[in-house]
N, C-alpha and C. Protein backbone atom coordinates (compact mmCIF):
# COMPACT_ATOMS: atom_id res chain seq x y z
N UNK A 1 -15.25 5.48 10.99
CA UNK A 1 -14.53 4.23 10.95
C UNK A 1 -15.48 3.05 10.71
N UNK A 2 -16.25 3.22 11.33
CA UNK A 2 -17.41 1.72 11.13
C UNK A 2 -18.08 1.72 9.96
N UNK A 3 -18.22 2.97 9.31
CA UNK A 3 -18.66 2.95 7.52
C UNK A 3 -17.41 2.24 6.65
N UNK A 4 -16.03 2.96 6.91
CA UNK A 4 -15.22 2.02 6.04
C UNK A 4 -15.04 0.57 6.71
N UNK A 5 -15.07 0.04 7.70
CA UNK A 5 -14.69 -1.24 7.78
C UNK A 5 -15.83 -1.97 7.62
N UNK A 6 -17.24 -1.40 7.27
CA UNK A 6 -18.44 -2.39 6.88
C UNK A 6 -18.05 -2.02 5.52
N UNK A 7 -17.64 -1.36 4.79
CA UNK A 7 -17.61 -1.49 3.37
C UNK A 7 -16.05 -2.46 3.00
N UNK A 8 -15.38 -2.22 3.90
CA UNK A 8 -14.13 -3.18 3.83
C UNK A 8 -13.96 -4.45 4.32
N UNK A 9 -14.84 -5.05 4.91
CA UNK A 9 -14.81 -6.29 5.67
C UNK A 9 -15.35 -7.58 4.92
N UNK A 10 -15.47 -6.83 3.47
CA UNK A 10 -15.35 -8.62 2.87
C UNK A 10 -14.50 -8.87 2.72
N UNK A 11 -13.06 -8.12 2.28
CA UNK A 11 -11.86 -8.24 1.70
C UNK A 11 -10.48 -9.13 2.75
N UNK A 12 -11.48 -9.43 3.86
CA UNK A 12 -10.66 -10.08 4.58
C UNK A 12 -10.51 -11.12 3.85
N UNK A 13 -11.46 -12.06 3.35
CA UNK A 13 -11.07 -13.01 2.24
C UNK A 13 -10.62 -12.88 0.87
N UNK A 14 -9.50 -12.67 0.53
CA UNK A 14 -8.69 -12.49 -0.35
C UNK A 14 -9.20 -13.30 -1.97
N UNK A 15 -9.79 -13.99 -1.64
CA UNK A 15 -10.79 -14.61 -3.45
C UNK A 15 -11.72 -13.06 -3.84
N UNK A 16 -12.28 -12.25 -2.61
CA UNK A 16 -13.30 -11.24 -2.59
C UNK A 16 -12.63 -10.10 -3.52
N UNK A 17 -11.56 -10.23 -2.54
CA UNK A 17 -10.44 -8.55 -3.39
C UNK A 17 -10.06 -9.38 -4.91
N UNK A 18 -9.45 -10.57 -5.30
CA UNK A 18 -9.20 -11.08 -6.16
C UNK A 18 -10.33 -11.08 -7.40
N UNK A 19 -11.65 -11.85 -7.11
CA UNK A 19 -12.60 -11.57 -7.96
C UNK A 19 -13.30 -9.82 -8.22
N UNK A 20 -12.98 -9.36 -7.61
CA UNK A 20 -13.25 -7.25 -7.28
C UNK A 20 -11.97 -7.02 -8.28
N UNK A 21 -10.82 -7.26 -8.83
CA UNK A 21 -9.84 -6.89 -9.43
C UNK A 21 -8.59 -6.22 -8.74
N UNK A 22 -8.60 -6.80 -7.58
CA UNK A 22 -7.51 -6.37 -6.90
C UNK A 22 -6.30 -7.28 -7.58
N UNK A 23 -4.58 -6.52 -7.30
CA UNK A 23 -3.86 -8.04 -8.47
C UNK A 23 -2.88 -7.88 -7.30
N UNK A 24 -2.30 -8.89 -6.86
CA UNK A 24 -1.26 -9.29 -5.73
C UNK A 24 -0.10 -8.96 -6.31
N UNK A 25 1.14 -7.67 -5.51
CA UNK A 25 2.38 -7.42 -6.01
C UNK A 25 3.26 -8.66 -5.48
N UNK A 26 3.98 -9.35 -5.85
CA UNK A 26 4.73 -10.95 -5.88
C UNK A 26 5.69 -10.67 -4.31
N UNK A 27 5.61 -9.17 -4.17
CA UNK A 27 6.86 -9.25 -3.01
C UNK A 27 6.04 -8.91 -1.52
N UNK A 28 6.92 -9.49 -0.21
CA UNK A 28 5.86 -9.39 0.65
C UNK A 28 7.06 -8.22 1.43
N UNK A 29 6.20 -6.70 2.00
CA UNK A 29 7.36 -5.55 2.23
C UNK A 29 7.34 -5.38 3.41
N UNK A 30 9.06 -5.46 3.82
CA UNK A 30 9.76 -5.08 5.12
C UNK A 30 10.09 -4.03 5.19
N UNK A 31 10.22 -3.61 6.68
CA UNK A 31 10.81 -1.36 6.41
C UNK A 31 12.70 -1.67 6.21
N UNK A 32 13.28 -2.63 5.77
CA UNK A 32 14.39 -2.28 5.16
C UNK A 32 14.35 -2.36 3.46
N UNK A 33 13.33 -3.07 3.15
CA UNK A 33 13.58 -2.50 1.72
C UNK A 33 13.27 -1.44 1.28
N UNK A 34 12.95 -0.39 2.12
CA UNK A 34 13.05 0.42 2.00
C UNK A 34 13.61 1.90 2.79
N UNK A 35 14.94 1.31 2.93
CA UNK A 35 16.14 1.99 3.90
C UNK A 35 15.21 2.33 5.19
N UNK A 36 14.04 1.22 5.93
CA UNK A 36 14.09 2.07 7.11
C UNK A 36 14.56 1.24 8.19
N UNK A 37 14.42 1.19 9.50
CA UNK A 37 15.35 0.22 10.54
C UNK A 37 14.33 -1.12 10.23
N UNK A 38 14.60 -2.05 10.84
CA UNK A 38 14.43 -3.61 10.75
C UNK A 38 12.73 -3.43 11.90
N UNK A 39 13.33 -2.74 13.28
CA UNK A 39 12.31 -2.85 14.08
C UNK A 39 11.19 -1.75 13.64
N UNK A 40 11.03 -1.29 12.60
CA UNK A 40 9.46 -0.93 11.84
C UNK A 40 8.40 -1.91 11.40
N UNK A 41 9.49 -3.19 11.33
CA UNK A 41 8.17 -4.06 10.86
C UNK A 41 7.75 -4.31 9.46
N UNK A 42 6.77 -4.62 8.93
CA UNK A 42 6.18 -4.74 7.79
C UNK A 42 4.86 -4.25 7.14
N UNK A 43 4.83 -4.15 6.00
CA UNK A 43 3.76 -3.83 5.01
C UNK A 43 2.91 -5.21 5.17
N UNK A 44 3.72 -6.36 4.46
CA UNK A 44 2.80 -7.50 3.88
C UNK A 44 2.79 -7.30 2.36
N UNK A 45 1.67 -8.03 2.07
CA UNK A 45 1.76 -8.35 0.74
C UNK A 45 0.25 -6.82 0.03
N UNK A 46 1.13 -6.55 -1.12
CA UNK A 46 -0.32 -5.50 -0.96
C UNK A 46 -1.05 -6.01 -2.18
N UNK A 47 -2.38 -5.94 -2.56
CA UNK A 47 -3.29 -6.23 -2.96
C UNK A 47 -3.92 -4.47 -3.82
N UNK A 48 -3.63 -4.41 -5.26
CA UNK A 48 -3.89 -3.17 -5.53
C UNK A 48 -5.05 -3.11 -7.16
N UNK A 49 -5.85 -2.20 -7.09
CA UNK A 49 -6.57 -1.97 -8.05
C UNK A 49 -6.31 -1.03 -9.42
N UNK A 50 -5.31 -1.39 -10.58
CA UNK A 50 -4.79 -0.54 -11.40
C UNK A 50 -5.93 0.56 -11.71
N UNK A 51 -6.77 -0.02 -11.98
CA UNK A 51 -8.43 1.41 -12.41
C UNK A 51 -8.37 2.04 -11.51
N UNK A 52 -8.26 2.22 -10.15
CA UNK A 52 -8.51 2.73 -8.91
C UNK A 52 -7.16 3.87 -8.97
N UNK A 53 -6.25 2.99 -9.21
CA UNK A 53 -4.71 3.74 -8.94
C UNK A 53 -4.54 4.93 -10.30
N UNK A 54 -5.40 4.73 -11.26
CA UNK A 54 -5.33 5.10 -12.67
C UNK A 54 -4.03 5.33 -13.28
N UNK A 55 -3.23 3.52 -13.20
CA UNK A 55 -1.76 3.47 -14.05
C UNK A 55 -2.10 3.60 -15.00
N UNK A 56 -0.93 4.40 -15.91
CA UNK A 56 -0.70 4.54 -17.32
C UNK A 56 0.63 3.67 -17.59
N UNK A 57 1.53 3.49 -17.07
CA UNK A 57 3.27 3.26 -16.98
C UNK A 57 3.55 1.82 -16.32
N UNK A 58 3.97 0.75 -16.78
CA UNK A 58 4.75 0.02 -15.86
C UNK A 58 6.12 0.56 -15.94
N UNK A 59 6.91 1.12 -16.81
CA UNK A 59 7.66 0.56 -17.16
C UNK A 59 8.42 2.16 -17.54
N UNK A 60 9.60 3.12 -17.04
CA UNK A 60 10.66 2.06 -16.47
C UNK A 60 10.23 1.78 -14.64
N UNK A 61 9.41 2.77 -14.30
CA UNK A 61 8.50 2.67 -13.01
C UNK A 61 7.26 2.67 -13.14
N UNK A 62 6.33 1.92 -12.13
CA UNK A 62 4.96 2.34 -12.59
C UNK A 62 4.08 3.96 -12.28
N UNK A 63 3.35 4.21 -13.16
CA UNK A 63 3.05 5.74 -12.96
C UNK A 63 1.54 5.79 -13.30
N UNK A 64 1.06 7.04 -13.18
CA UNK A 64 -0.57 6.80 -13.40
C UNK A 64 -0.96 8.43 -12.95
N UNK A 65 -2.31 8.49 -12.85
CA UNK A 65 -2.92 9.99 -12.73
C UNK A 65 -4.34 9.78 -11.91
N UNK A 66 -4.20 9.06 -10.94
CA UNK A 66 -5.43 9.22 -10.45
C UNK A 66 -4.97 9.70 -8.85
N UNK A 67 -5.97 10.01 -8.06
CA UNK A 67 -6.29 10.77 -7.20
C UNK A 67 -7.34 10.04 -6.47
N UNK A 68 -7.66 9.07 -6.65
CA UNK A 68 -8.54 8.77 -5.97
C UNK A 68 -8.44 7.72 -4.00
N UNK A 69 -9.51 8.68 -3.40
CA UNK A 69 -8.63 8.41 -1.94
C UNK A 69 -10.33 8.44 -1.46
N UNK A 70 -11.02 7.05 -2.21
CA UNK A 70 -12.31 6.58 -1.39
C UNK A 70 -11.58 5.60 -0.42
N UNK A 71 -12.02 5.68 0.88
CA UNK A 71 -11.59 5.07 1.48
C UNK A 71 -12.56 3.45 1.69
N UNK A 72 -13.88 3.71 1.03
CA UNK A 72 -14.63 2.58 1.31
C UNK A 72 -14.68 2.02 -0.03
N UNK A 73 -13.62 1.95 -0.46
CA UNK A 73 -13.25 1.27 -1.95
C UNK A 73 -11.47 1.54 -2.10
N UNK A 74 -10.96 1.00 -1.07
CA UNK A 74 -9.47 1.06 -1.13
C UNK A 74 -8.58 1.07 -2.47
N UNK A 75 -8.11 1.41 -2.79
CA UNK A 75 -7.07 1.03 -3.97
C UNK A 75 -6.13 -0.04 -3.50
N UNK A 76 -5.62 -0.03 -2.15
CA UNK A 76 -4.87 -1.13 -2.13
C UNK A 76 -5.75 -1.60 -0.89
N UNK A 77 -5.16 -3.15 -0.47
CA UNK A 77 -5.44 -4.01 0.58
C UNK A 77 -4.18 -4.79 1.23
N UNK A 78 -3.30 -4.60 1.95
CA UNK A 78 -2.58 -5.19 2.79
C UNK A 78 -2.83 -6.39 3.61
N UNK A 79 -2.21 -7.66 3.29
CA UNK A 79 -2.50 -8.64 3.77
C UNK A 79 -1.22 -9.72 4.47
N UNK A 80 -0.77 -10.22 5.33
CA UNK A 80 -0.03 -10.62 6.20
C UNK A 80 -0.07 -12.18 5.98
N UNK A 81 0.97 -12.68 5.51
CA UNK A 81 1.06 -14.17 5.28
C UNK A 81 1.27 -15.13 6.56
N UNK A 82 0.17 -15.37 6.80
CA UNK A 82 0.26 -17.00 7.48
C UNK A 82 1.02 -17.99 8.12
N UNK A 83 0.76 -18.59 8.57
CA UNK A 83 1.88 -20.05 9.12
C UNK A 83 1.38 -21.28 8.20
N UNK A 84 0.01 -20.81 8.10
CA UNK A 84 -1.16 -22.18 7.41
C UNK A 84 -0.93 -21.79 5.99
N UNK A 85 -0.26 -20.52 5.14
CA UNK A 85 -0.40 -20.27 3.84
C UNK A 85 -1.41 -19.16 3.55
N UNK A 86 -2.33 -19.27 4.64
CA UNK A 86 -3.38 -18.09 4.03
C UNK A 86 -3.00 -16.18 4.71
N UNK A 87 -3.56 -15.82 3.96
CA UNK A 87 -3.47 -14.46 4.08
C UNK A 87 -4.63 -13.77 5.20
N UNK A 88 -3.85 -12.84 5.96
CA UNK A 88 -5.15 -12.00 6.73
C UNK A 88 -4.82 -10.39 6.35
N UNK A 89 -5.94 -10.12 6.11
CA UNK A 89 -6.22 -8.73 5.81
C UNK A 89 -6.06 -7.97 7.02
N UNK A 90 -4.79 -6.63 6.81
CA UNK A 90 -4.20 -5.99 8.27
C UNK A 90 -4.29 -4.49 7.69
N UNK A 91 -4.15 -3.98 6.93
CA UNK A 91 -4.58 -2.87 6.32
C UNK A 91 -5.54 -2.10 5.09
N UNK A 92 -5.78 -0.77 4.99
CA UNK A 92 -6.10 -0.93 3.50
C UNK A 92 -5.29 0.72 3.74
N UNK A 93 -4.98 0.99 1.78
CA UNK A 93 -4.73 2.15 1.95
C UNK A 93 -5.19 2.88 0.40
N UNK A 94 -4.44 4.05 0.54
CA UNK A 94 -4.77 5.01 -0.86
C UNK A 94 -3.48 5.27 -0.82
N UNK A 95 -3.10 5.72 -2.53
CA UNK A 95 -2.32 6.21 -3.05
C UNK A 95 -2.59 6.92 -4.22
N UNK A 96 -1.89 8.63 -3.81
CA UNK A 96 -2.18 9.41 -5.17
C UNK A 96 -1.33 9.47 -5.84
N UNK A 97 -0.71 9.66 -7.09
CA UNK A 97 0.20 10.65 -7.90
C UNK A 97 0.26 11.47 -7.56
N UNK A 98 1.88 12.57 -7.16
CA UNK A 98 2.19 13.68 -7.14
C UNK A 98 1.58 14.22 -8.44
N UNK A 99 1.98 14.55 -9.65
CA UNK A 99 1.84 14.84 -10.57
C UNK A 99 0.55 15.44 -10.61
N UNK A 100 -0.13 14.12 -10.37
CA UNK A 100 -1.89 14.21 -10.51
C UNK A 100 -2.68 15.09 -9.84
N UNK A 101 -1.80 14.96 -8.35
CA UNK A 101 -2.50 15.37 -7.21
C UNK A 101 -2.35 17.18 -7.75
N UNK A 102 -0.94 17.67 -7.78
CA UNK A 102 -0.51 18.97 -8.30
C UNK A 102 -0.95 19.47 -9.55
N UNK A 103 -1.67 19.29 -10.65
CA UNK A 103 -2.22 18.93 -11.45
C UNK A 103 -3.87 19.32 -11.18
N UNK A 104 -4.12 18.64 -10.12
CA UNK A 104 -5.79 19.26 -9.92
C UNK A 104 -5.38 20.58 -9.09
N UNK A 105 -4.58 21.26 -9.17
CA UNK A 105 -4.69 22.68 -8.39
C UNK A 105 -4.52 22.28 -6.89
N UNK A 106 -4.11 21.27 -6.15
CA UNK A 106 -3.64 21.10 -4.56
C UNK A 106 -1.81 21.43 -4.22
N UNK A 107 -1.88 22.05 -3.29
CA UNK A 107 -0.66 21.79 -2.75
C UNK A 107 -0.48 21.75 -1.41
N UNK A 108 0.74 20.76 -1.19
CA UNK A 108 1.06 19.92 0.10
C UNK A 108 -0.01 18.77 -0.04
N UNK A 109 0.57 17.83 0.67
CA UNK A 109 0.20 16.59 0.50
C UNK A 109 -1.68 16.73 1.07
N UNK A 110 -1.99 15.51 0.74
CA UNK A 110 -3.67 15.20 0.81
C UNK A 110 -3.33 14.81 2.42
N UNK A 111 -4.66 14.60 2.94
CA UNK A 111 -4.81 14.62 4.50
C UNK A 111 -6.05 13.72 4.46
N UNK A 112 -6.07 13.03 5.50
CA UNK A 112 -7.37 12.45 5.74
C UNK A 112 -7.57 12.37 7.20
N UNK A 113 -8.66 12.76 8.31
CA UNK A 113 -8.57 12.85 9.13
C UNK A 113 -7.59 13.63 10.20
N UNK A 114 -6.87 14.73 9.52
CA UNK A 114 -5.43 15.44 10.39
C UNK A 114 -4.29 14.56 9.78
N UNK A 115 -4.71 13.56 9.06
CA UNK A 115 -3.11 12.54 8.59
C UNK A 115 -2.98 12.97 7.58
N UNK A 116 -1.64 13.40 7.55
CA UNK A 116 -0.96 13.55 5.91
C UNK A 116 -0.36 12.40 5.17
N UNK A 117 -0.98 11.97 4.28
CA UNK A 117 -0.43 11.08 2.96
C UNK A 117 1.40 11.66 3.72
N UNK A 118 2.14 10.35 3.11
CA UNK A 118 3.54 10.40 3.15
C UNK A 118 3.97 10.50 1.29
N UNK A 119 4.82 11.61 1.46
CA UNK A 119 5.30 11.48 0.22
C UNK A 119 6.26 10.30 -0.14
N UNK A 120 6.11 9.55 -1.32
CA UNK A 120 7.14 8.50 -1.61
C UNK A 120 8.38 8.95 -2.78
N UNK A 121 9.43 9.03 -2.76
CA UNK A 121 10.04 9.03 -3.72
C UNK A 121 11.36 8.33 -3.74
N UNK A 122 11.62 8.00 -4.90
CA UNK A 122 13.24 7.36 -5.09
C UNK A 122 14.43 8.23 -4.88
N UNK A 123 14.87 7.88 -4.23
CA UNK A 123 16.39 8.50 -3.61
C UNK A 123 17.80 7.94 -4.53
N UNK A 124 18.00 8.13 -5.71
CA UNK A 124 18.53 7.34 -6.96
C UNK A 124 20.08 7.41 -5.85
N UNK A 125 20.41 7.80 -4.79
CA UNK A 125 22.20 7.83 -4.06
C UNK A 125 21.73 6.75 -3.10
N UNK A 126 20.25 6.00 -2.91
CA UNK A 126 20.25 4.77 -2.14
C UNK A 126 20.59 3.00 -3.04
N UNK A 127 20.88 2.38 -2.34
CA UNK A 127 20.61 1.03 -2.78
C UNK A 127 19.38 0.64 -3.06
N UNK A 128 17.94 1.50 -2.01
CA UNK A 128 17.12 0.72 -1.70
C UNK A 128 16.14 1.72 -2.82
N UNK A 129 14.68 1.25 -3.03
CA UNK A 129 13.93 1.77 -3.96
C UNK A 129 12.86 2.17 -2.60
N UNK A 130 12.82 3.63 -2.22
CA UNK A 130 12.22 4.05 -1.11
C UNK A 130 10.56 4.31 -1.82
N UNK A 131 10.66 3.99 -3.07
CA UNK A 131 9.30 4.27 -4.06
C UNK A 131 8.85 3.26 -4.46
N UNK A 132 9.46 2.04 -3.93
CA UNK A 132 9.34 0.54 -4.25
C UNK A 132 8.54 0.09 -5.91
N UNK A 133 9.58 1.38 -6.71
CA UNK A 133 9.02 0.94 -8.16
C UNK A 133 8.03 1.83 -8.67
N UNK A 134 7.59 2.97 -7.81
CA UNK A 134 6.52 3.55 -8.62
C UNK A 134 7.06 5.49 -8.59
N UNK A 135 6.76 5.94 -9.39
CA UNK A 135 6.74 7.67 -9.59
C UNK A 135 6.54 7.97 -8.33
N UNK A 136 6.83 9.20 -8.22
CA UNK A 136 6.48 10.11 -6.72
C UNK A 136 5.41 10.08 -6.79
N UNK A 137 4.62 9.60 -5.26
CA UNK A 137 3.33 9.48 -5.12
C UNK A 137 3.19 9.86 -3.45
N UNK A 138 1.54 9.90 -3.21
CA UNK A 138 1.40 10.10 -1.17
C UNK A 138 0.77 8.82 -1.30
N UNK A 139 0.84 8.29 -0.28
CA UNK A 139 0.57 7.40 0.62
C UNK A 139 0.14 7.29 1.76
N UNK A 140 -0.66 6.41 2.26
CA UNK A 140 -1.53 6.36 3.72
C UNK A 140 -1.91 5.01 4.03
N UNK A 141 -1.35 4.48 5.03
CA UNK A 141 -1.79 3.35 5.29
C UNK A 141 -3.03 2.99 6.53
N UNK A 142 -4.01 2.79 6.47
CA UNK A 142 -4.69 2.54 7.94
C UNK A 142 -5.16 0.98 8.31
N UNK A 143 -4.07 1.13 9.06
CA UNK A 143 -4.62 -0.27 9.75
C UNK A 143 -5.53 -0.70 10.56
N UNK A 144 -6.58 -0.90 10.16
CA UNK A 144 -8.28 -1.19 10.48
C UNK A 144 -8.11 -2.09 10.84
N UNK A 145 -7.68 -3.32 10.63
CA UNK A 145 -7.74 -4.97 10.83
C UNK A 145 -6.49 -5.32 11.70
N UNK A 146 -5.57 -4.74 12.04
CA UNK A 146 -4.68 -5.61 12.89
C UNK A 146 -4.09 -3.70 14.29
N UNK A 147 -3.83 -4.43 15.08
CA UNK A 147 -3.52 -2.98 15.69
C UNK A 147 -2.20 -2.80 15.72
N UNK A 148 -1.34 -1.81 15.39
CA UNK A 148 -0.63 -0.99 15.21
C UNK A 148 -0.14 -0.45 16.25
N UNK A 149 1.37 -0.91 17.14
CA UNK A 149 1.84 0.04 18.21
C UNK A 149 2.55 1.35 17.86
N UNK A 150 2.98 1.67 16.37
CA UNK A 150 3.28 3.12 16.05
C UNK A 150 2.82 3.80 15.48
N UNK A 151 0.95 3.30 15.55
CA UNK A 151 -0.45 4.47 15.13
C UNK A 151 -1.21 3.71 14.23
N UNK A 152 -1.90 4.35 13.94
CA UNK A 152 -3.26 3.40 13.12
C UNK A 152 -2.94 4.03 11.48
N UNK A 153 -1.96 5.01 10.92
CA UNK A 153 -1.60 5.45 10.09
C UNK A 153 -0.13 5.40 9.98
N UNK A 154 0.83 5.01 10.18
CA UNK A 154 1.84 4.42 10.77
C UNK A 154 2.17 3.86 8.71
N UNK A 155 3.26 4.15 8.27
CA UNK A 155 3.81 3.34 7.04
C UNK A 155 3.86 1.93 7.55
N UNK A 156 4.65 1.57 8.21
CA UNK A 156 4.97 0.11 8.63
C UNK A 156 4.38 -0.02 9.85
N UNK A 157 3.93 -1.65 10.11
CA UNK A 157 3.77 -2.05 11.56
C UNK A 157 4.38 -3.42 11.91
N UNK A 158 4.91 -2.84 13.42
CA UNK A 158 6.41 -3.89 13.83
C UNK A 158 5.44 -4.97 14.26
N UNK A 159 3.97 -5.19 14.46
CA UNK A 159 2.86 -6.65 14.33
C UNK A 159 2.83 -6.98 13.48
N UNK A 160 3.40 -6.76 12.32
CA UNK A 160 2.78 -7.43 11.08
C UNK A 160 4.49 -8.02 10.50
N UNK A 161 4.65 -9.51 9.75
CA UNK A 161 5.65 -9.80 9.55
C UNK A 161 5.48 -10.47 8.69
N UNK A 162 6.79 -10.79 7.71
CA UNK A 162 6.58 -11.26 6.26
C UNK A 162 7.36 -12.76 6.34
N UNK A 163 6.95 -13.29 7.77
CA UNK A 163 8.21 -14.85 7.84
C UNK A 163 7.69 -15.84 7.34
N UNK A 164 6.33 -15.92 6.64
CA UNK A 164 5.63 -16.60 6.00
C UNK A 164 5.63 -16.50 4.50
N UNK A 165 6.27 -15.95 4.41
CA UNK A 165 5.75 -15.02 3.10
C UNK A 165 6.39 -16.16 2.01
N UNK A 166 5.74 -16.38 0.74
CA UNK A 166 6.44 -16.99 -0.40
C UNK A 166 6.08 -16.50 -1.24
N UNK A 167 7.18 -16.17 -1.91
CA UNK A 167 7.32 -14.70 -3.21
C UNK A 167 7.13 -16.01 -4.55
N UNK A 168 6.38 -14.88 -5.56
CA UNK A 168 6.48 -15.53 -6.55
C UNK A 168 6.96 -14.92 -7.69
N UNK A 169 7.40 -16.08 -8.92
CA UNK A 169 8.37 -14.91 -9.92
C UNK A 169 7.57 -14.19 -10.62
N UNK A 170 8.35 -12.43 -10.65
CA UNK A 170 7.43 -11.67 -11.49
C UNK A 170 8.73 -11.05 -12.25
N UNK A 171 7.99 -11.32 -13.43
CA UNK A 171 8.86 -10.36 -14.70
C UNK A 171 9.42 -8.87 -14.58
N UNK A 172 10.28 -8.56 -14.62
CA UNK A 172 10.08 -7.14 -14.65
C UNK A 172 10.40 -6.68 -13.27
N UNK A 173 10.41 -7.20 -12.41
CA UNK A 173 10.92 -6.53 -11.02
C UNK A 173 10.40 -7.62 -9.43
């Protein structure tokens, strides 16, 4: 743990992840947009590296082929909007492609530490986009920077909240 959060602890300042090529998704995520109860809490705003994620696809979801799950070079960065406007850095995580992952010869989801990546996929009989826009992929969130009462790997955390949050317009979704 103290190797990734000395390799992760510039990114608390958000110009750091920004000038590094991290690109801010416009929406800040609650566990009902993605059909789960209200008292899960929130994502935040995530902060993600397309080279890292290795997209090929925006479009009609985003999609890609990478695999990569350095943890001291996050693909994404989770950050929690403010009262003052600014952002604090509350997670970081990885995300693979199914495809990709099945593809290099693995099966069942990737693990890190005894934690299994969560599989994501769209449930096309919901309202809600449980894939929030992207191909079947795993997922792992660890919240290094803020603590977490339903685990330190936990999808959502009911500490973290998006009542600050100001969305900006993005094309396309």
């Amino acid at each position: 743990m103290a190797v990734v959060r000395a390799a992760t602890e510039k990114y608390q300042d958000v110009a750091v992840a920004e000038a590094e090529g991290y690109v801010r998704h416009p929406v800040c995520i609650v566990s009902p947009m993605e059909g789960q109860p209200k008292q899960l809490g929130a994502m935040g705003y995530h902060y993600f590296r397309p080279d890292l994620l290795g997209i090929t696809a925006e479009e009609p979801r985003v999609d890609g082929n990478g695999t990569h799950a350095d943890w001291t070079q996050p693909a994404i960065l989770l950050y929690e909007p403010q009262a003052d406007g600014s952002l604090r850095l509350t997670a970081i995580e990885n995300l693979i492609w199914v495809d990709a992952w099945e593809e290099a010869g693995n099966d069942g989801p990737p693990t890190f530490h005894g934690n299994e990546y969560y599989r994501m996929i769209d449930n096309p009989a919901t309202e809600v986009d449980e894939a929030h826009g992207f191909e079947p992929h795993y997922e792992l969130h660890w919240w290094l920077y803020r603590d977490n009462p339903a685990g330190a790997f936990a999808p959502f955390n009911p500490a973290v909240s998006c009542e600050f949050a100001v969305e900006e317009a993005h094309a396309g979704g």
